[in-house]
PDB file of N, CA and C in Angstrom:
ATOM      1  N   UNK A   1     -26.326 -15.793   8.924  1.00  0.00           N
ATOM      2  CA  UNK A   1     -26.154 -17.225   9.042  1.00  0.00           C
ATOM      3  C   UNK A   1     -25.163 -17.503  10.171  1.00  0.00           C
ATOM      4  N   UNK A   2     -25.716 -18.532  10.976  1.00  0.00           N
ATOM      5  CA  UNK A   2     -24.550 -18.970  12.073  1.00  0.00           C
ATOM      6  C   UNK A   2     -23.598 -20.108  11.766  1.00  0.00           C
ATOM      7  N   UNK A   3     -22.153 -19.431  11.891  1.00  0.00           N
ATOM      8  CA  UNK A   3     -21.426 -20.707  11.576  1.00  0.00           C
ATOM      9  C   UNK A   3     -20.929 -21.392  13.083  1.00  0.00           C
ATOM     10  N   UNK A   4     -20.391 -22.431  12.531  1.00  0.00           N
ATOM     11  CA  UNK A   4     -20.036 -22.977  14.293  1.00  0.00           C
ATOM     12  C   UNK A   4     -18.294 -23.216  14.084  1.00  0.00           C
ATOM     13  N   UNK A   5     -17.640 -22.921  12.606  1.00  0.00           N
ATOM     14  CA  UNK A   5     -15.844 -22.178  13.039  1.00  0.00           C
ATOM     15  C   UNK A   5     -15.918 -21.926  11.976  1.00  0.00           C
ATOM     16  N   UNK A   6     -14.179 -20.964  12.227  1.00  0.00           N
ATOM     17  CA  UNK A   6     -13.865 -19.911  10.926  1.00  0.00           C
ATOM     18  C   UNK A   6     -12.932 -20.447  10.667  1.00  0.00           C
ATOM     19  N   UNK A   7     -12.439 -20.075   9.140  1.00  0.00           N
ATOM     20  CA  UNK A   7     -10.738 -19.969   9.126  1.00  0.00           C
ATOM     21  C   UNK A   7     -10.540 -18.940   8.088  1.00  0.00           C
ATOM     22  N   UNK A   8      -9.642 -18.559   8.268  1.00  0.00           N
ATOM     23  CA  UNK A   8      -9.041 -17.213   7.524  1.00  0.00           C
ATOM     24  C   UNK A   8      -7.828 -17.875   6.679  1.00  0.00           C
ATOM     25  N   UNK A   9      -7.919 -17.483   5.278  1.00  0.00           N
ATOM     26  CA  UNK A   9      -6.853 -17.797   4.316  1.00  0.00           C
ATOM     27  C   UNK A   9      -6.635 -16.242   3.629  1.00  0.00           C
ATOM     28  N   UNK A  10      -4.790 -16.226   3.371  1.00  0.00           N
ATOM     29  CA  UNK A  10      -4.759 -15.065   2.391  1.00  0.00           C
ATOM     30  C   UNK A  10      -4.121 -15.305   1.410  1.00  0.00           C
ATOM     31  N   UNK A  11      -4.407 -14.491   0.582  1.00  0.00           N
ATOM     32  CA  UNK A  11      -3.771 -14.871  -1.082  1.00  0.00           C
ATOM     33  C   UNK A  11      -2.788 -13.122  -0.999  1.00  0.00           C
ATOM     34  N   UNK A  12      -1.795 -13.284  -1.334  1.00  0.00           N
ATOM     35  CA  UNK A  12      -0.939 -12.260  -1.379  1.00  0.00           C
ATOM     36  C   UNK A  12      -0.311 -12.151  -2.816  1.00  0.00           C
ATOM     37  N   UNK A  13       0.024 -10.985  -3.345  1.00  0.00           N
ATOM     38  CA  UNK A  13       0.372 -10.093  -4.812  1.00  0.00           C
ATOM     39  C   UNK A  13       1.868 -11.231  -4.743  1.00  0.00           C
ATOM     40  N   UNK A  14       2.288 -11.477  -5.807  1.00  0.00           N
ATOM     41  CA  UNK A  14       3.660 -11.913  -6.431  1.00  0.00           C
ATOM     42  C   UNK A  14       4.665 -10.865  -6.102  1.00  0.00           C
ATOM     43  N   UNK A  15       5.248 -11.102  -5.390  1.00  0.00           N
ATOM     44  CA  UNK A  15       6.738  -9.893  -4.535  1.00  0.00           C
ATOM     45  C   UNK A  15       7.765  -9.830  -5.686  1.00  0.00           C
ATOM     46  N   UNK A  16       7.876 -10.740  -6.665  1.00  0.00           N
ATOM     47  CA  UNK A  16       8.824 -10.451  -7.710  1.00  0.00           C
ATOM     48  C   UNK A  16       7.955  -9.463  -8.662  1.00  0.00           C
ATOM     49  N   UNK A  17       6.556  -9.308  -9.219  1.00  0.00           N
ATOM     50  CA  UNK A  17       6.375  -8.648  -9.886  1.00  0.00           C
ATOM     51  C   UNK A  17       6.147  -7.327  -9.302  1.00  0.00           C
ATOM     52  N   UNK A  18       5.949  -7.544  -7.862  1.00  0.00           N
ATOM     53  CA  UNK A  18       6.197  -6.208  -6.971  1.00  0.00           C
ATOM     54  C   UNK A  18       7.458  -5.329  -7.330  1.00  0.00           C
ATOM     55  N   UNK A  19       8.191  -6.060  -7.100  1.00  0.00           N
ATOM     56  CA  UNK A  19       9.997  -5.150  -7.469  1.00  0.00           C
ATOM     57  C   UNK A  19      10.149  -4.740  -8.735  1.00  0.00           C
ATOM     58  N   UNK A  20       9.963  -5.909  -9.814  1.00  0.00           N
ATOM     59  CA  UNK A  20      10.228  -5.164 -11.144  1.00  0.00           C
ATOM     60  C   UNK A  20       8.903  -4.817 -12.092  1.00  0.00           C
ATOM     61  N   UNK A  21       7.998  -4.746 -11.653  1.00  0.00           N
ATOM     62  CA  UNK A  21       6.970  -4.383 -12.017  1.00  0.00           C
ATOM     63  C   UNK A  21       6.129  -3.458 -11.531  1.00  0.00           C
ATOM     64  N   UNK A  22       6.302  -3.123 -10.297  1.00  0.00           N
ATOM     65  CA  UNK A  22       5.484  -1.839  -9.421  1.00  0.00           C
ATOM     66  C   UNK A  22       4.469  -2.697  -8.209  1.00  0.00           C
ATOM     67  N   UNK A  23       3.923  -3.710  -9.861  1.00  0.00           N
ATOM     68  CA  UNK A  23       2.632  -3.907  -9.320  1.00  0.00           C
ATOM     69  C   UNK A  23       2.606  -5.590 -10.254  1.00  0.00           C
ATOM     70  N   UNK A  24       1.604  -6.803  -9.743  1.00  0.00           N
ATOM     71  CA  UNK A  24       1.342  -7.634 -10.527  1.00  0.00           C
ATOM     72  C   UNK A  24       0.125  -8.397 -10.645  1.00  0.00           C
ATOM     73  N   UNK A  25      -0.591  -7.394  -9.560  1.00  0.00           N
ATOM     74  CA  UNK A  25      -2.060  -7.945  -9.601  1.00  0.00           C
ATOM     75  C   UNK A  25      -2.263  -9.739  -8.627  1.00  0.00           C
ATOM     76  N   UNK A  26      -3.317  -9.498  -7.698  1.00  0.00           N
ATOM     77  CA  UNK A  26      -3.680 -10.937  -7.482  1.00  0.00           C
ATOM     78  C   UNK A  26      -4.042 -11.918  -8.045  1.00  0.00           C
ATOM     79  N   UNK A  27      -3.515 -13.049  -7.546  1.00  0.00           N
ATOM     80  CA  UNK A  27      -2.940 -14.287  -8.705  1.00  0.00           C
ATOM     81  C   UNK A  27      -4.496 -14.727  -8.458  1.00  0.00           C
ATOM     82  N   UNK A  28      -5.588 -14.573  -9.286  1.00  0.00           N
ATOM     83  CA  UNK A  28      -6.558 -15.301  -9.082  1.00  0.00           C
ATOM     84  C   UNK A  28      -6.865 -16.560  -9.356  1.00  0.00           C
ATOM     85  N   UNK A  29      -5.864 -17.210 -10.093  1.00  0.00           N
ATOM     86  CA  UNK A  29      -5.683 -18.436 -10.653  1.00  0.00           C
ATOM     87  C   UNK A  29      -5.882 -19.599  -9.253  1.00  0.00           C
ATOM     88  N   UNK A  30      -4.922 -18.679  -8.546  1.00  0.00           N
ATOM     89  CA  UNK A  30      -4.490 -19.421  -6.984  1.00  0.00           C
ATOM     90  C   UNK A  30      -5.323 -19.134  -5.958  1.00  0.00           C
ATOM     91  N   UNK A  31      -6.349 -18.294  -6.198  1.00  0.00           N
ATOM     92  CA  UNK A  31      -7.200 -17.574  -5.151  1.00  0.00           C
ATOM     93  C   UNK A  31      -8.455 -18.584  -5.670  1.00  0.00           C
ATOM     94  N   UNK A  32      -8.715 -18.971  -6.950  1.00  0.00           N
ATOM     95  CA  UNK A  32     -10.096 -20.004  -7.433  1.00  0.00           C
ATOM     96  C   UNK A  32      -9.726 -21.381  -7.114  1.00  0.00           C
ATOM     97  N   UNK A  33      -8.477 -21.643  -6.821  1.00  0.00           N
ATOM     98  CA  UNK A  33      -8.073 -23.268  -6.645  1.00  0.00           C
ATOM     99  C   UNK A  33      -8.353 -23.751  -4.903  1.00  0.00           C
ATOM    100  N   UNK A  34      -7.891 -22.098  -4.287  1.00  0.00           N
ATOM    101  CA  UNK A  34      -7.947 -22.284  -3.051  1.00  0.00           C
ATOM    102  C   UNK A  34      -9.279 -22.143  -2.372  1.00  0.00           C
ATOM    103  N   UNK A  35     -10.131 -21.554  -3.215  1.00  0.00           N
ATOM    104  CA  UNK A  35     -11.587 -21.351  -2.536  1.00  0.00           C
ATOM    105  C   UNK A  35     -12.381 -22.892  -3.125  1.00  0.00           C
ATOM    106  N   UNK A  36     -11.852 -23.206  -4.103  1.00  0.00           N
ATOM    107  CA  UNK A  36     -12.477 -23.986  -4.385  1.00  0.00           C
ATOM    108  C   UNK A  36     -12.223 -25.686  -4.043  1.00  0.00           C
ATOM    109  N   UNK A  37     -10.811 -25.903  -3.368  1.00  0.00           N
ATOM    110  CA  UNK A  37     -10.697 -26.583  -2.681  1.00  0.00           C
ATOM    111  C   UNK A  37     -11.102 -26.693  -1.015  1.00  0.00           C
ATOM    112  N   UNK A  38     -11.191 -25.336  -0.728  1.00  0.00           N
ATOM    113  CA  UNK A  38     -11.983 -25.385   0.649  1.00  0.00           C
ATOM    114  C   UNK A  38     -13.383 -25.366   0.854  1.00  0.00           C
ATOM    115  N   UNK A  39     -13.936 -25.211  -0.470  1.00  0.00           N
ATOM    116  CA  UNK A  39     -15.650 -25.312  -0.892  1.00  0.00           C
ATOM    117  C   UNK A  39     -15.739 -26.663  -0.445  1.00  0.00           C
ATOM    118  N   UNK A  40     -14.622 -27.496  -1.460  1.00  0.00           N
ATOM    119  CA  UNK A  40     -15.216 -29.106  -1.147  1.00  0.00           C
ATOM    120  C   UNK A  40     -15.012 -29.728  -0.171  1.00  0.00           C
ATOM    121  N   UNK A  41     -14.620 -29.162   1.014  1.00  0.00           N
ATOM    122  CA  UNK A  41     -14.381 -29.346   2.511  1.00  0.00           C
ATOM    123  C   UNK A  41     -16.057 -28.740   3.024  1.00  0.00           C
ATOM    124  N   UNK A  42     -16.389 -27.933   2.606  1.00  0.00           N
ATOM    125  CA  UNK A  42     -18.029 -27.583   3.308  1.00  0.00           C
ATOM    126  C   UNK A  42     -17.647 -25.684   3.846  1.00  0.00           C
ATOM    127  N   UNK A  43     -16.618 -25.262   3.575  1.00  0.00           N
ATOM    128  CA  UNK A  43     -16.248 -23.853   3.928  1.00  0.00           C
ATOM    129  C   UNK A  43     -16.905 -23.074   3.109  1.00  0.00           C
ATOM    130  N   UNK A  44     -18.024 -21.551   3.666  1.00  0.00           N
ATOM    131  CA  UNK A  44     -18.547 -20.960   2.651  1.00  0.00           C
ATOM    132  C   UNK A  44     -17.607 -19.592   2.923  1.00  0.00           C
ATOM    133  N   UNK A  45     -17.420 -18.785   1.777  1.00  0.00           N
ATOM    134  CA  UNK A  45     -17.047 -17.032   1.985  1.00  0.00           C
ATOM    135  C   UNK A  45     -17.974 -16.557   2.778  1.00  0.00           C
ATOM    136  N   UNK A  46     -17.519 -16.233   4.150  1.00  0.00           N
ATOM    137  CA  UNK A  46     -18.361 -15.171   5.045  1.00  0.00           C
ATOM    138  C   UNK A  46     -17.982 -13.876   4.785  1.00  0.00           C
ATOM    139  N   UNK A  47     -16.490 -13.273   4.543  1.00  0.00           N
ATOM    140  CA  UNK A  47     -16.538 -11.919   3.896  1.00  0.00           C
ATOM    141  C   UNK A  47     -15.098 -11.667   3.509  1.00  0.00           C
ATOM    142  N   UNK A  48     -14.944 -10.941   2.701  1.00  0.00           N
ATOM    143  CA  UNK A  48     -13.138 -10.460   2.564  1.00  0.00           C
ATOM    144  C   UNK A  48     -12.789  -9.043   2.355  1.00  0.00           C
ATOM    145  N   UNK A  49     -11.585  -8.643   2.460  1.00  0.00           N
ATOM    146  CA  UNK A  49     -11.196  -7.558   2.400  1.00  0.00           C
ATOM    147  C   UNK A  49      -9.917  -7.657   2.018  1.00  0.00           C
ATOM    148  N   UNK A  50      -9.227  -6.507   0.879  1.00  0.00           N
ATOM    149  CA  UNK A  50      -8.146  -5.836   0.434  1.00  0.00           C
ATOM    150  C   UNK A  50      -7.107  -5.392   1.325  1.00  0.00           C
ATOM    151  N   UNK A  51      -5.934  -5.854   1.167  1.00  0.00           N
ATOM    152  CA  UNK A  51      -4.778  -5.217   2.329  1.00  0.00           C
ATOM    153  C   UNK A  51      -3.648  -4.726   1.869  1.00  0.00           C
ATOM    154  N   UNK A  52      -3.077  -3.361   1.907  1.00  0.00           N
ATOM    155  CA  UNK A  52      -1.660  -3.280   1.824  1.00  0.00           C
ATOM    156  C   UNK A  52      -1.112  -3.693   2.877  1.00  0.00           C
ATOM    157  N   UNK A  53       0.200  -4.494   1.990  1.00  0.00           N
ATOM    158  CA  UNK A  53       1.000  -4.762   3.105  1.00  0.00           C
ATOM    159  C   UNK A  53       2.518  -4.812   2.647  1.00  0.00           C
ATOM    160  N   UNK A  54       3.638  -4.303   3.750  1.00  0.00           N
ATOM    161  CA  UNK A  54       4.915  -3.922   3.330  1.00  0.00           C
ATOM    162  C   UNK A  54       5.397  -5.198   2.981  1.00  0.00           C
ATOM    163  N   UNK A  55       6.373  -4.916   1.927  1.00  0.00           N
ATOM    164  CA  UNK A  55       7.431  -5.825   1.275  1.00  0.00           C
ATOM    165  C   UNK A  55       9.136  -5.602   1.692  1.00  0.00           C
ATOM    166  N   UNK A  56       9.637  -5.659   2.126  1.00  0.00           N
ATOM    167  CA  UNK A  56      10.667  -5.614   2.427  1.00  0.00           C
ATOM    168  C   UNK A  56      10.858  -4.315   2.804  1.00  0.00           C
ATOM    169  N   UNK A  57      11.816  -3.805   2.195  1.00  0.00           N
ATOM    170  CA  UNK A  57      11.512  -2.093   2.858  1.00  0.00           C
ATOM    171  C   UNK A  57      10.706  -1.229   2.435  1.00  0.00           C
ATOM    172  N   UNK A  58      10.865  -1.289   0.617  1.00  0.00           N
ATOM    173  CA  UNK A  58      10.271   0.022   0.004  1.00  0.00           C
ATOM    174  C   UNK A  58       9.430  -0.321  -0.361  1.00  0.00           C
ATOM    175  N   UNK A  59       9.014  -1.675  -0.835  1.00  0.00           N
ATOM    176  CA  UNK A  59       7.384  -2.118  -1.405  1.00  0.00           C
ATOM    177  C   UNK A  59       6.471  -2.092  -0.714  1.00  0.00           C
ATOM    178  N   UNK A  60       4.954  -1.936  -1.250  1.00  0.00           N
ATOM    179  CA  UNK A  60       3.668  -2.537  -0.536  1.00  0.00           C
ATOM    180  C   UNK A  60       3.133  -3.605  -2.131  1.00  0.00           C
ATOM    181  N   UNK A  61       2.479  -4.849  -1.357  1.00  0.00           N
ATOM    182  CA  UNK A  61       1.778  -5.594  -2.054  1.00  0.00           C
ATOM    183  C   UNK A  61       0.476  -6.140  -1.516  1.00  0.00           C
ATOM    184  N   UNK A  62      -0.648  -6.055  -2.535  1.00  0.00           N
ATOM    185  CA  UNK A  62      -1.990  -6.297  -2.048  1.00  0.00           C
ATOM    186  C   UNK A  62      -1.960  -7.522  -1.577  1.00  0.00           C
ATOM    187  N   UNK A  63      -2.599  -7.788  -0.361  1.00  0.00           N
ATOM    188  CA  UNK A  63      -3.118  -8.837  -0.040  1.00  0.00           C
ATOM    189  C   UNK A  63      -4.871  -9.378   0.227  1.00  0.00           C
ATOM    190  N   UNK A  64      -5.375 -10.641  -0.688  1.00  0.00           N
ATOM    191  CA  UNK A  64      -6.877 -10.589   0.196  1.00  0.00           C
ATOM    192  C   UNK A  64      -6.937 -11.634   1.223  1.00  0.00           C
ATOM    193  N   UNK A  65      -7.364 -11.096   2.413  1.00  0.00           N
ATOM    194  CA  UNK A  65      -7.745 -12.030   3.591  1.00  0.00           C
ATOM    195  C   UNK A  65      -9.209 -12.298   3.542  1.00  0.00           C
ATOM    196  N   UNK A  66      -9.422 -13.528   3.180  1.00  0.00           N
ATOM    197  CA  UNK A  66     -11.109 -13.765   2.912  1.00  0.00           C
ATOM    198  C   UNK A  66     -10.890 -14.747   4.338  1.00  0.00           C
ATOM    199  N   UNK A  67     -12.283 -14.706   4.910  1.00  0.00           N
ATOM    200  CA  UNK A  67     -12.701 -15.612   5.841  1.00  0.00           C
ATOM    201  C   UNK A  67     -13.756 -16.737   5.869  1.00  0.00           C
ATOM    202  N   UNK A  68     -13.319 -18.225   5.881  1.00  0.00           N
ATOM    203  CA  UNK A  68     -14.245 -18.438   5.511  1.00  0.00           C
ATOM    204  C   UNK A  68     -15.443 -19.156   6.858  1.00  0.00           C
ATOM    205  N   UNK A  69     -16.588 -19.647   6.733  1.00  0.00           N
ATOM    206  CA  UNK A  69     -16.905 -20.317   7.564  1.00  0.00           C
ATOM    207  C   UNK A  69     -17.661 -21.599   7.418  1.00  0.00           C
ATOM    208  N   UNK A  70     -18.171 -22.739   8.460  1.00  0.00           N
ATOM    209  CA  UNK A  70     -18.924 -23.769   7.854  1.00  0.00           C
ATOM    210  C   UNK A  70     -19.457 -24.138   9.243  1.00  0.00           C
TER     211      UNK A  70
END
């Protein structure tokens, strides 16, 4: 499908449950509000992908960078 623009949004892991938790999982709560407020703009998911990414010094926390297009 051809889109005619993109935009890229990311949803990133909770950095506090990073530190005292290891780990806290992506907030999907915030990842369905945000897709679904850019749905009702006319934006569809063209594709996403999983990211580590550093936290301050010693952490990594997942991030998803979905892209969308319309």
């Amino acid at each position: 499908m051809n889109y005619k623009e993109y935009k890229v949004i990311t949803v990133v892991e909770s950095g506090f449950g990073t530190i005292f938790l290891g780990a806290s999982g992506i907030p999907t709560d915030k990842m369905e509000s945000s897709l679904n407020m850019e749905a009702a703009e006319g934006w569809q998911v063209v594709f996403q992908i999983v990211e580590q990414k550093r936290f301050l010094l010693f952490w990594t926390r997942e991030a998803i960078i979905i892209t969308l297009g319309r």
